[in-house]
Structure formats: C-alpha cells, structure tokens
PDB file of N, CA and C in Angstrom:
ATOM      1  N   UNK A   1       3.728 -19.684 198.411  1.00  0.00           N
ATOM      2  CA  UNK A   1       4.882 -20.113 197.620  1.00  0.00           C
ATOM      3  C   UNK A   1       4.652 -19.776 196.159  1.00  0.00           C
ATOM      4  N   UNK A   2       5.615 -19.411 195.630  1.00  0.00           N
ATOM      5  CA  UNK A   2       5.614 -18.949 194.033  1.00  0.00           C
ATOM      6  C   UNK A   2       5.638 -20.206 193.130  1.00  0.00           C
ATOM      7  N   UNK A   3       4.680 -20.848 192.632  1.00  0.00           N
ATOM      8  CA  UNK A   3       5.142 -21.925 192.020  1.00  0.00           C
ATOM      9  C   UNK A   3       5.504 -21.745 191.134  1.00  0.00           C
ATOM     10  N   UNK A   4       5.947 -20.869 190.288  1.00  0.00           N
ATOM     11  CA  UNK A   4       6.588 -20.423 188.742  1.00  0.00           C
ATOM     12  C   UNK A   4       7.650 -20.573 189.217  1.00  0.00           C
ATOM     13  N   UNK A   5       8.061 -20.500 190.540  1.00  0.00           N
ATOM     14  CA  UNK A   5      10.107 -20.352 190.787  1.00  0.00           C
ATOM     15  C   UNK A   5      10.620 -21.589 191.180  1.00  0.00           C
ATOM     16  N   UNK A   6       9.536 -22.659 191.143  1.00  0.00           N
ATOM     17  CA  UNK A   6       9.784 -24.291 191.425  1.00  0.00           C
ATOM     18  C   UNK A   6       9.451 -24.707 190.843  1.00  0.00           C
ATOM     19  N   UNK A   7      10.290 -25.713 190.237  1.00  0.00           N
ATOM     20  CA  UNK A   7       9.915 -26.940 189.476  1.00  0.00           C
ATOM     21  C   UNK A   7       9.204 -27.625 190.350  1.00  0.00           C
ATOM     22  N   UNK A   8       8.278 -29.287 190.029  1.00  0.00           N
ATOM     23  CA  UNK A   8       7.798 -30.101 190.405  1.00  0.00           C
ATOM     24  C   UNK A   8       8.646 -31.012 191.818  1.00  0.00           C
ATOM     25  N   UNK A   9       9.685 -31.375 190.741  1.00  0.00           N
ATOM     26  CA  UNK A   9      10.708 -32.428 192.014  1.00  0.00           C
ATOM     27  C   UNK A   9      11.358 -31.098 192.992  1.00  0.00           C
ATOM     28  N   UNK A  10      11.797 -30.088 192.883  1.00  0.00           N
ATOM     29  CA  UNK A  10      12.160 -29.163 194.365  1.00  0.00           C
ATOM     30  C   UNK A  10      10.806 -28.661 195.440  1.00  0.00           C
ATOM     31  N   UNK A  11       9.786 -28.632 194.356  1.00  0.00           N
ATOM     32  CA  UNK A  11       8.390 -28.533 195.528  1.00  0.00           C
ATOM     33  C   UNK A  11       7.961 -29.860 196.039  1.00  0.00           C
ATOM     34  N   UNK A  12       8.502 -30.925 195.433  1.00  0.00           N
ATOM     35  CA  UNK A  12       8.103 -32.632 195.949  1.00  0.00           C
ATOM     36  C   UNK A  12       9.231 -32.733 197.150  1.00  0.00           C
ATOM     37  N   UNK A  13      10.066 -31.762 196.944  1.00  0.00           N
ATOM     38  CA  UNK A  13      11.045 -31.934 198.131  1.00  0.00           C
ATOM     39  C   UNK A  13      11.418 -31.493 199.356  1.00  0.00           C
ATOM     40  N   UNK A  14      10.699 -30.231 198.853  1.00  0.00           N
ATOM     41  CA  UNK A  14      10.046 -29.139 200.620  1.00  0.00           C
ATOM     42  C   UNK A  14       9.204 -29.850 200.839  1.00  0.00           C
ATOM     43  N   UNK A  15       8.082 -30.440 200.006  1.00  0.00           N
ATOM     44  CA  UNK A  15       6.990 -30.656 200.771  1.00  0.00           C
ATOM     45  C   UNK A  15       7.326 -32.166 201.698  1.00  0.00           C
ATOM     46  N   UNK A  16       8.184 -33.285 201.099  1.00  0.00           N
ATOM     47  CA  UNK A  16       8.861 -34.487 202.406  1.00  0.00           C
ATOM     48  C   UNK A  16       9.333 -33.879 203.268  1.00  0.00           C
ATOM     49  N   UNK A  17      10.436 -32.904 202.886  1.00  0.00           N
ATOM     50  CA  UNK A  17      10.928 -32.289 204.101  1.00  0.00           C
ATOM     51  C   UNK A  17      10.406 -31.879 205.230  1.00  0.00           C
ATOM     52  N   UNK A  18       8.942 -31.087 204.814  1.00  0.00           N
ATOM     53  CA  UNK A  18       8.122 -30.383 206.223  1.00  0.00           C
ATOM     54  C   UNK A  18       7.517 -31.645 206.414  1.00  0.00           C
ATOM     55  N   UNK A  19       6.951 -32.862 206.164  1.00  0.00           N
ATOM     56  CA  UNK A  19       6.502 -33.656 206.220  1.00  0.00           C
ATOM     57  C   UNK A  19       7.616 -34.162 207.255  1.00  0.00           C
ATOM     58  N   UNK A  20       8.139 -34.910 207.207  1.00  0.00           N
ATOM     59  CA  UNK A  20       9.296 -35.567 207.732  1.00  0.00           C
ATOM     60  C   UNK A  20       9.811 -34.745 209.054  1.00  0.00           C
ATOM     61  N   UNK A  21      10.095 -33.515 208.682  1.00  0.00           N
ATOM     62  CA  UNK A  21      10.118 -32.469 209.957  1.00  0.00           C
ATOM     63  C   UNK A  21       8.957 -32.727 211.301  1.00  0.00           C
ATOM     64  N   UNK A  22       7.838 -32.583 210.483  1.00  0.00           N
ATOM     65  CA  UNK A  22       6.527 -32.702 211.033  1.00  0.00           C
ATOM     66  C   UNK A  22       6.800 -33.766 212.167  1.00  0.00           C
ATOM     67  N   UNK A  23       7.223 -34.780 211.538  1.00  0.00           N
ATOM     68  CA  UNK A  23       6.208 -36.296 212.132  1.00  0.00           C
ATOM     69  C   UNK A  23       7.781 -36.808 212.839  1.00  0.00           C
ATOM     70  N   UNK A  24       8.794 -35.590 212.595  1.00  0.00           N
ATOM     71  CA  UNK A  24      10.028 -36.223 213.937  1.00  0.00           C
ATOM     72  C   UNK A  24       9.500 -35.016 214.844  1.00  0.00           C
ATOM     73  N   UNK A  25       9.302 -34.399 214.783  1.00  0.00           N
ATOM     74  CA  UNK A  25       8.891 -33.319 216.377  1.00  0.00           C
ATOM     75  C   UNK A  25       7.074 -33.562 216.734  1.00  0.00           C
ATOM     76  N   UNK A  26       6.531 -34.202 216.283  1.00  0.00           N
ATOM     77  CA  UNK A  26       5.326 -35.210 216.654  1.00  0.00           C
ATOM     78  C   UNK A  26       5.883 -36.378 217.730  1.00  0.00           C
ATOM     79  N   UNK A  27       7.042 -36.831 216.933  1.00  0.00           N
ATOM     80  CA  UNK A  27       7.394 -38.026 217.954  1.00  0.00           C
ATOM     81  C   UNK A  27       8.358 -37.714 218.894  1.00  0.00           C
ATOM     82  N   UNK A  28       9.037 -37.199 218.650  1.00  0.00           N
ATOM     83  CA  UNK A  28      10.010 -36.222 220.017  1.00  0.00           C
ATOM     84  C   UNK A  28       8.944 -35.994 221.529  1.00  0.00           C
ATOM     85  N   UNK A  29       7.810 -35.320 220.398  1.00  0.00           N
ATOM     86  CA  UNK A  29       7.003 -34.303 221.906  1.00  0.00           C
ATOM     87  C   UNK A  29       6.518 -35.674 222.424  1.00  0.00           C
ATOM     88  N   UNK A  30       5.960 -36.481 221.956  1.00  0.00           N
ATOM     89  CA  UNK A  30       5.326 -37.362 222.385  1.00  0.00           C
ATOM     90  C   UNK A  30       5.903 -38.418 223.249  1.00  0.00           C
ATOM     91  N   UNK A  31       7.395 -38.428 222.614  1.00  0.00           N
ATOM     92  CA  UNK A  31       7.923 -39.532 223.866  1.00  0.00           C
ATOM     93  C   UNK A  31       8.716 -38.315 225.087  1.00  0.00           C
ATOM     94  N   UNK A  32       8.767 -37.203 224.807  1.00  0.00           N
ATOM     95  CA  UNK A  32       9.072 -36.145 225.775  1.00  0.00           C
ATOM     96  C   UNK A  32       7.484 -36.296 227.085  1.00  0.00           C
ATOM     97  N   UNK A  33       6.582 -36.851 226.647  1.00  0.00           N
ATOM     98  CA  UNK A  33       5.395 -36.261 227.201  1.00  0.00           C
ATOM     99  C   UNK A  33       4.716 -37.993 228.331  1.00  0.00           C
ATOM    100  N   UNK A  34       5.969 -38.897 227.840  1.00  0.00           N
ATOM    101  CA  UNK A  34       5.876 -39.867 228.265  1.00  0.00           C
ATOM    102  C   UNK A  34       6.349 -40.099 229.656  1.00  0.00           C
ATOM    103  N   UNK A  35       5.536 -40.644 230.673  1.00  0.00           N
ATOM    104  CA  UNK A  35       6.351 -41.198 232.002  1.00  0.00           C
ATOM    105  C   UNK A  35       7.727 -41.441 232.113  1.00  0.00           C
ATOM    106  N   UNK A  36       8.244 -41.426 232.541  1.00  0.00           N
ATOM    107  CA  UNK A  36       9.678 -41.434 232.618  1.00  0.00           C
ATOM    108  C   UNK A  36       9.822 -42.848 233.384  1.00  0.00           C
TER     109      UNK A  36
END
C-alpha cells in the first residue's frame, strides 16, 4: 500500500474493514463447520 496516497483515518479504515471482514467469514466458516 502507498502510504503517501492515505491519510491516517482512510488507512484506520481499510484496516477495520479487513478486520471486521476477517472475523465475519471466521464466524460464518465456523458455524458452517458446525453439526447441524
């Protein structure tokens, strides 16, 4: 990533985003992976 082409708060904001992305398809797979 180019950090000269981001400010602070738009790179604080991809980075929740993949965060947040992350940890809903963590919990998706996981209750996908659950007994039914």
């Amino acid at each position: 990533m180019a950090k000269s082409s981001l400010d602070d708060s738009t790179a604080d904001a991809v980075v929740a985003v993949v965060i947040v992305s992350v940890a809903v398809l963590s919990v998706v797979e996981w209750l996908s992976g659950l007994p039914a």
